[in-house]
Protein backbone atom coordinates (compact mmCIF):
# COMPACT_ATOMS: atom_id res chain seq x y z
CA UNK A 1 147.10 18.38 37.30
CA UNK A 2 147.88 21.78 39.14
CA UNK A 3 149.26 22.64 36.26
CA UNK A 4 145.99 22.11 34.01
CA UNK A 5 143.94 23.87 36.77
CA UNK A 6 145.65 26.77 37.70
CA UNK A 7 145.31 27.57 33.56
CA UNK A 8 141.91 26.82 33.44
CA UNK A 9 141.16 29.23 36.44
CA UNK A 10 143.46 32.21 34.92
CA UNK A 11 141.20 31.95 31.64
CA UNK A 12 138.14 32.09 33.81
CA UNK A 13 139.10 34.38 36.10
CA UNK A 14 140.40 37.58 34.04
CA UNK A 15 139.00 40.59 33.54
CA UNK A 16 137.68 40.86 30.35
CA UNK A 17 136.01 36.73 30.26
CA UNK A 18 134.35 37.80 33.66
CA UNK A 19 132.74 40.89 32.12
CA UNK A 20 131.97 38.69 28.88
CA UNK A 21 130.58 35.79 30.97
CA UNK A 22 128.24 38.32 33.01
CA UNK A 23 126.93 40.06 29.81
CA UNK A 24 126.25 36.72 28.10
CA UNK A 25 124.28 35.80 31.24
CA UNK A 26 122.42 38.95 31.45
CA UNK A 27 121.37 38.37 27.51
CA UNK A 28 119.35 35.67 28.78
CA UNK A 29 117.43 36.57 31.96
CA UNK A 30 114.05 37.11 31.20
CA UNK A 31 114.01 39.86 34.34
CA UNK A 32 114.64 43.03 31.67
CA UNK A 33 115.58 45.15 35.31
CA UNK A 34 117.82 42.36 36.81
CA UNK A 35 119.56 42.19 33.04
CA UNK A 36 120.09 45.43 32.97
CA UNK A 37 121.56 45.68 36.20
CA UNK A 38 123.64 42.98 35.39
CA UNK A 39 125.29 44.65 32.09
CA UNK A 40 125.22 47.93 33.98
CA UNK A 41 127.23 46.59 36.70
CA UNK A 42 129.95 44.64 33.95
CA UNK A 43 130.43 47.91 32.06
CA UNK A 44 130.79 49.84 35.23
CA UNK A 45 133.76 47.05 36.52
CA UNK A 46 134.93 47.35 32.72
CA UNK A 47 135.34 51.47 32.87
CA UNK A 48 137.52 50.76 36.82
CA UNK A 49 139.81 48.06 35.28
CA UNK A 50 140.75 50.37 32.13
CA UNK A 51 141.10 53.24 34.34
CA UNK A 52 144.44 55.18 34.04
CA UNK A 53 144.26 56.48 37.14
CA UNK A 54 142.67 53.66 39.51
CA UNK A 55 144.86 51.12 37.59
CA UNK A 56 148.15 53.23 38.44
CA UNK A 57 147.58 53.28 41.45
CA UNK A 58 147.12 49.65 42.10
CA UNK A 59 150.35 49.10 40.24
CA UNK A 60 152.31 51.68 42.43
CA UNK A 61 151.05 49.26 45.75
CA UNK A 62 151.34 46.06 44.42
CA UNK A 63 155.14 46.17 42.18
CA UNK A 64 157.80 45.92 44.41
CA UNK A 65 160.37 48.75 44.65
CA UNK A 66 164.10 48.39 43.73
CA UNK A 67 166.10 47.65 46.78
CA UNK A 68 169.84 47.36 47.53
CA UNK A 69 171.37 44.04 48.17
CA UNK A 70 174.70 43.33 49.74
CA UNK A 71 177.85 41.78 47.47
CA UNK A 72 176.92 38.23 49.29
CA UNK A 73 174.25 37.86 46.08
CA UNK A 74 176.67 36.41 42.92
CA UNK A 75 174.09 34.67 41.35
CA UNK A 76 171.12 36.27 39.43
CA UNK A 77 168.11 34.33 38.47
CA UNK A 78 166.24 35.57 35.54
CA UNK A 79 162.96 33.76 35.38
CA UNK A 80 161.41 33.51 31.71
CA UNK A 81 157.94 34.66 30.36
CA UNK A 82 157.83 37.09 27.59
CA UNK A 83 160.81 38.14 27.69
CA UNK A 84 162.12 36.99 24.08
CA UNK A 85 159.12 37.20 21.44
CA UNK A 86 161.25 35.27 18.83
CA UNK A 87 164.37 33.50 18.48
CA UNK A 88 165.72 32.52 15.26
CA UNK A 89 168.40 29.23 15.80
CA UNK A 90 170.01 29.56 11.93
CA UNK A 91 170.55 33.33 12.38
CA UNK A 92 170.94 33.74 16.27
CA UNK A 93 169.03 36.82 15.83
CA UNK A 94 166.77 37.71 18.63
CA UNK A 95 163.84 39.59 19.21
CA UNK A 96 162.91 40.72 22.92
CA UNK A 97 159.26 40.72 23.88
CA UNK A 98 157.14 42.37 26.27
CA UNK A 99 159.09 41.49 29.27
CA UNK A 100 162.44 42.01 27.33
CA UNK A 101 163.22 44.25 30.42
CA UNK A 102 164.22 41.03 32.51
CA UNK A 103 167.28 40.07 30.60
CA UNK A 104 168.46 43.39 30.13
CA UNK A 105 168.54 44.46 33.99
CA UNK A 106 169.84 40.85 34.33
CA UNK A 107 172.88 41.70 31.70
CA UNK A 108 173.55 45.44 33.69
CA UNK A 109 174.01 43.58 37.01
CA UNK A 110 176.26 41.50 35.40
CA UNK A 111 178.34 44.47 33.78
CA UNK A 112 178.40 46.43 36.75
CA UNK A 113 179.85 43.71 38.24
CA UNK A 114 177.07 42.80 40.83
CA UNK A 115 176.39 39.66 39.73
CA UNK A 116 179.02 36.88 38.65
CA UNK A 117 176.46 34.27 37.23
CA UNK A 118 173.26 34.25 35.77
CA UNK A 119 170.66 31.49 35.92
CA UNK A 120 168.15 31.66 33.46
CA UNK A 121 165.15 29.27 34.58
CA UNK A 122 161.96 28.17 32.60
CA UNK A 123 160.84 26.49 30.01
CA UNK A 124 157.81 26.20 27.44
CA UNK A 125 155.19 23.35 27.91
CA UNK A 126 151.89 22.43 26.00
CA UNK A 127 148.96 22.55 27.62
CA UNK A 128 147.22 20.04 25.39
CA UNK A 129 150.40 17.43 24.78
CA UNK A 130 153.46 16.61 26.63
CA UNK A 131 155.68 18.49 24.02
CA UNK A 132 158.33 20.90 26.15
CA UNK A 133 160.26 23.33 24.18
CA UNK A 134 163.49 25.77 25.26
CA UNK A 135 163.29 28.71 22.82
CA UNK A 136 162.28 31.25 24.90
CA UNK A 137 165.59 30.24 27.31
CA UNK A 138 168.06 30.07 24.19
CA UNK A 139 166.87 33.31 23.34
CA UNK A 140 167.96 34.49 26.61
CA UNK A 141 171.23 32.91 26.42
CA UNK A 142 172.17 34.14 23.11
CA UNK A 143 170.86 37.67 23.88
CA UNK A 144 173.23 37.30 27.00
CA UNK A 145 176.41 36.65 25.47
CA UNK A 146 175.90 38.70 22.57
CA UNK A 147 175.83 41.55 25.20
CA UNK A 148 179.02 40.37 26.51
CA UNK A 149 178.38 37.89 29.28
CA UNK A 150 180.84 35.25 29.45
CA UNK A 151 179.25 31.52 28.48
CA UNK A 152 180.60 30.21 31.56
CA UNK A 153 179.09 32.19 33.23
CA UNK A 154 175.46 31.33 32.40
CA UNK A 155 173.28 28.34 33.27
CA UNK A 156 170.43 27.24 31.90
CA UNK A 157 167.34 25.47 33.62
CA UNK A 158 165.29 24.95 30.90
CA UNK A 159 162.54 22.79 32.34
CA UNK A 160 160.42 25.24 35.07
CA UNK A 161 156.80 25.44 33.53
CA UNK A 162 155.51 27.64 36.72
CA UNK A 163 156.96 29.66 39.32
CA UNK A 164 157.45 26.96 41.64
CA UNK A 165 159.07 25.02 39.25
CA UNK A 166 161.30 27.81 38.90
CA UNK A 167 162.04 28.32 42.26
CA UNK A 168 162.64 24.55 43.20
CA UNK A 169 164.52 23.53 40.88
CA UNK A 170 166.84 26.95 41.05
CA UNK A 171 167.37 25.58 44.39
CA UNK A 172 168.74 22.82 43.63
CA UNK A 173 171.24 24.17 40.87
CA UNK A 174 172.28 26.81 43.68
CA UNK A 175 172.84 24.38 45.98
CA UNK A 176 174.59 21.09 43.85
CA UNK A 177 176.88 23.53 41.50
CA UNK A 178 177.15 26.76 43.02
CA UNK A 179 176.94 25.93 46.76
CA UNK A 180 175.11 28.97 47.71
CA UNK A 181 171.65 29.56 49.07
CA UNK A 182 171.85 33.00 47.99
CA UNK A 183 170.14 34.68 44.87
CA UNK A 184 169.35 37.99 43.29
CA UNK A 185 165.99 37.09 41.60
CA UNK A 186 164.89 39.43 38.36
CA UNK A 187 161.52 39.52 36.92
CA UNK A 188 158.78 41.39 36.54
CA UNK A 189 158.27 43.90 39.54
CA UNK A 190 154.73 42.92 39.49
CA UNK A 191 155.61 39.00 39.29
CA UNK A 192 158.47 39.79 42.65
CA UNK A 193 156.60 39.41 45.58
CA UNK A 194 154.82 35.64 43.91
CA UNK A 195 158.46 35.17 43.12
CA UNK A 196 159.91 35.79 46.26
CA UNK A 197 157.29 33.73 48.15
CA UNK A 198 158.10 30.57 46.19
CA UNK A 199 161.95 31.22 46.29
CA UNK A 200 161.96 31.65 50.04
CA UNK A 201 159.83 28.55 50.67
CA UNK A 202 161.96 26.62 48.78
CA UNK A 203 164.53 27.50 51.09
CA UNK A 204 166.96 29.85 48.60
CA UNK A 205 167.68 32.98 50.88
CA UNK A 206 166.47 35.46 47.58
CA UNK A 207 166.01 38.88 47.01
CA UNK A 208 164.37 40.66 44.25
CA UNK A 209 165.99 43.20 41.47
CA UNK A 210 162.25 44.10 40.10
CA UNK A 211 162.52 45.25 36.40
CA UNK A 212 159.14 45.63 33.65
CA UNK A 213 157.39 48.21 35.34
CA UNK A 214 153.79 48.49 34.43
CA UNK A 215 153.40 51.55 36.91
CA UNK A 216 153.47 55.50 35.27
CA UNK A 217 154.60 58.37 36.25
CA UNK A 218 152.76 61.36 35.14
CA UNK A 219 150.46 64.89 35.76
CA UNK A 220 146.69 63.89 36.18
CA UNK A 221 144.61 65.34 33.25
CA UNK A 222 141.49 64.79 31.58
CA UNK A 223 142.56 62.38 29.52
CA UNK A 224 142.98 60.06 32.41
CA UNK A 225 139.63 60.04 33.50
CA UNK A 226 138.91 58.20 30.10
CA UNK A 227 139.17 54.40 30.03
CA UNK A 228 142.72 53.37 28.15
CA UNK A 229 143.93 49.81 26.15
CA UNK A 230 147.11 50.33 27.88
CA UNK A 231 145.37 50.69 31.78
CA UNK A 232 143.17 47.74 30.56
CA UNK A 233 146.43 45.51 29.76
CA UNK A 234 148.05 46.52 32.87
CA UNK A 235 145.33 46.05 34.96
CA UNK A 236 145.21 42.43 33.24
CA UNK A 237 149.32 41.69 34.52
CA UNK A 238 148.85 42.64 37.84
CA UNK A 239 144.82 40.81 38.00
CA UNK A 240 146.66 37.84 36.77
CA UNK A 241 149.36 38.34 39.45
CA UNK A 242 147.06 38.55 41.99
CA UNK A 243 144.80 35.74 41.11
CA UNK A 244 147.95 33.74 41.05
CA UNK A 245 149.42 35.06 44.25
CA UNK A 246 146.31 34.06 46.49
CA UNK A 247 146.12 30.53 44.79
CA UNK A 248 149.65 29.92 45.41
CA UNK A 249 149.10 31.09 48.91
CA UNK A 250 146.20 28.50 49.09
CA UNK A 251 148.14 25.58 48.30
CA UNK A 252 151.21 26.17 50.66
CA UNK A 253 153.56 27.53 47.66
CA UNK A 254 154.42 30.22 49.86
């Protein structure tokens, strides 16, 4: 059931179905003033959420910064979402998506030694049927060893649909075949500090090795003070993040 509701409130609650939901409405109040306040006001929260500027900024407080963790972390935890766009089983070719960042900062930790195992937790799940698929985590794995990490050295938990589930039942694999408590986690450096929460309250002493920035570097100019896709889609990520963050935070998850 949480599952079912905490999709139906990230479709309602994004950016661009709020701003669609408040135009719709203002089509249809017979007040012309209060209408066109209304539509006024959406385009005016439209312009701020595709802002280069304002949404950089956000970005640079909210993703968490890359910080140094002690040799006692063997075990990295790369969490899925995005991160392979398609994986073809007859070929073993793979194509890395929009979050393809995770396994590679995943596979460099493992090369420069930091890491000695890699968990790769999540699965896929319908949200209309009960039908579970594990693409997205082969993908992973075969990207993985085709990079050169060792298959023994990799374990899958295909079955997380949510970041909870990822964090629970990482737990549990850390605890019944690795005997650790200890974990490196990697995902998106917007996605860490939801992460984090979960992992700790499950009881896995975790820190984070962010990768995906969304946040920019770069010399304010004009062109900044124009709306942008790209702001738009990255104000979108760390919206999402943030919607999810405080729910999770309602309902004990951290």
């Amino acid at each position: 059931m949480f599952y079912i509701l905490s999709k139906t409130f990230d479709v309602l609650l994004m950016p661009l179905t709020m701003v669609l939901i408040a135009i719709v409405y203002a089509m249809f109040v017979k007040n012309r003033t209060r209408s066109r306040w209304i539509t006024g006001i959406a385009l005016f929260f439209l312009y701020l959420m595709s802002s280069p500027i304002l949404v950089n900024e956000i970005l640079k407080g909210w993703e968490t910064k890359v910080q140094p963790f002690s040799d006692d972390y063997q075990v990295g935890v790369v969490l899925t979402g995005g991160i392979i766009k398609k994986y073809d089983y007859v070929t073993k070719q793979v194509w890395l998506g929009k979050s393809g960042d995770r396994a590679i900062q995943a596979f460099e930790l493992y090369r420069l030694g930091r890491i000695k195992k890699i968990i790769i937790s999540g699965g896929e799940g319908s949200f209309l049927t009960n039908k579970h698929t594990t693409s997205e985590n082969d993908g992973i794995r075969q990207y993985l060893i085709y990079s050169g990490v060792a298959v023994e050295d990799i374990i899958q938990e295909p079955m997380a649909r949510n970041t909870r589930d990822n964090a629970n039942f990482t737990a549990k694999i850390l605890e019944d075949k690795l005997e650790t408590k200890k974990c490196v986690v990697i995902t998106s450096a917007f996605h860490t500090p939801r992460a984090l929460g979960c992992f700790r309250k499950a009881g896995v002493d975790a820190v984070a090795s962010p990768g995906h920035y969304l946040q920019e570097n770069y010399d304010i100019w004009v062109d900044k003070f124009f709306p942008s896709e790209e702001a738009l889609v990255a104000f979108y990520f760390v919206w999402h993040e943030m919607v999810g963050f405080t729910i999770y935070k309602m309902m004990g998850y951290l």
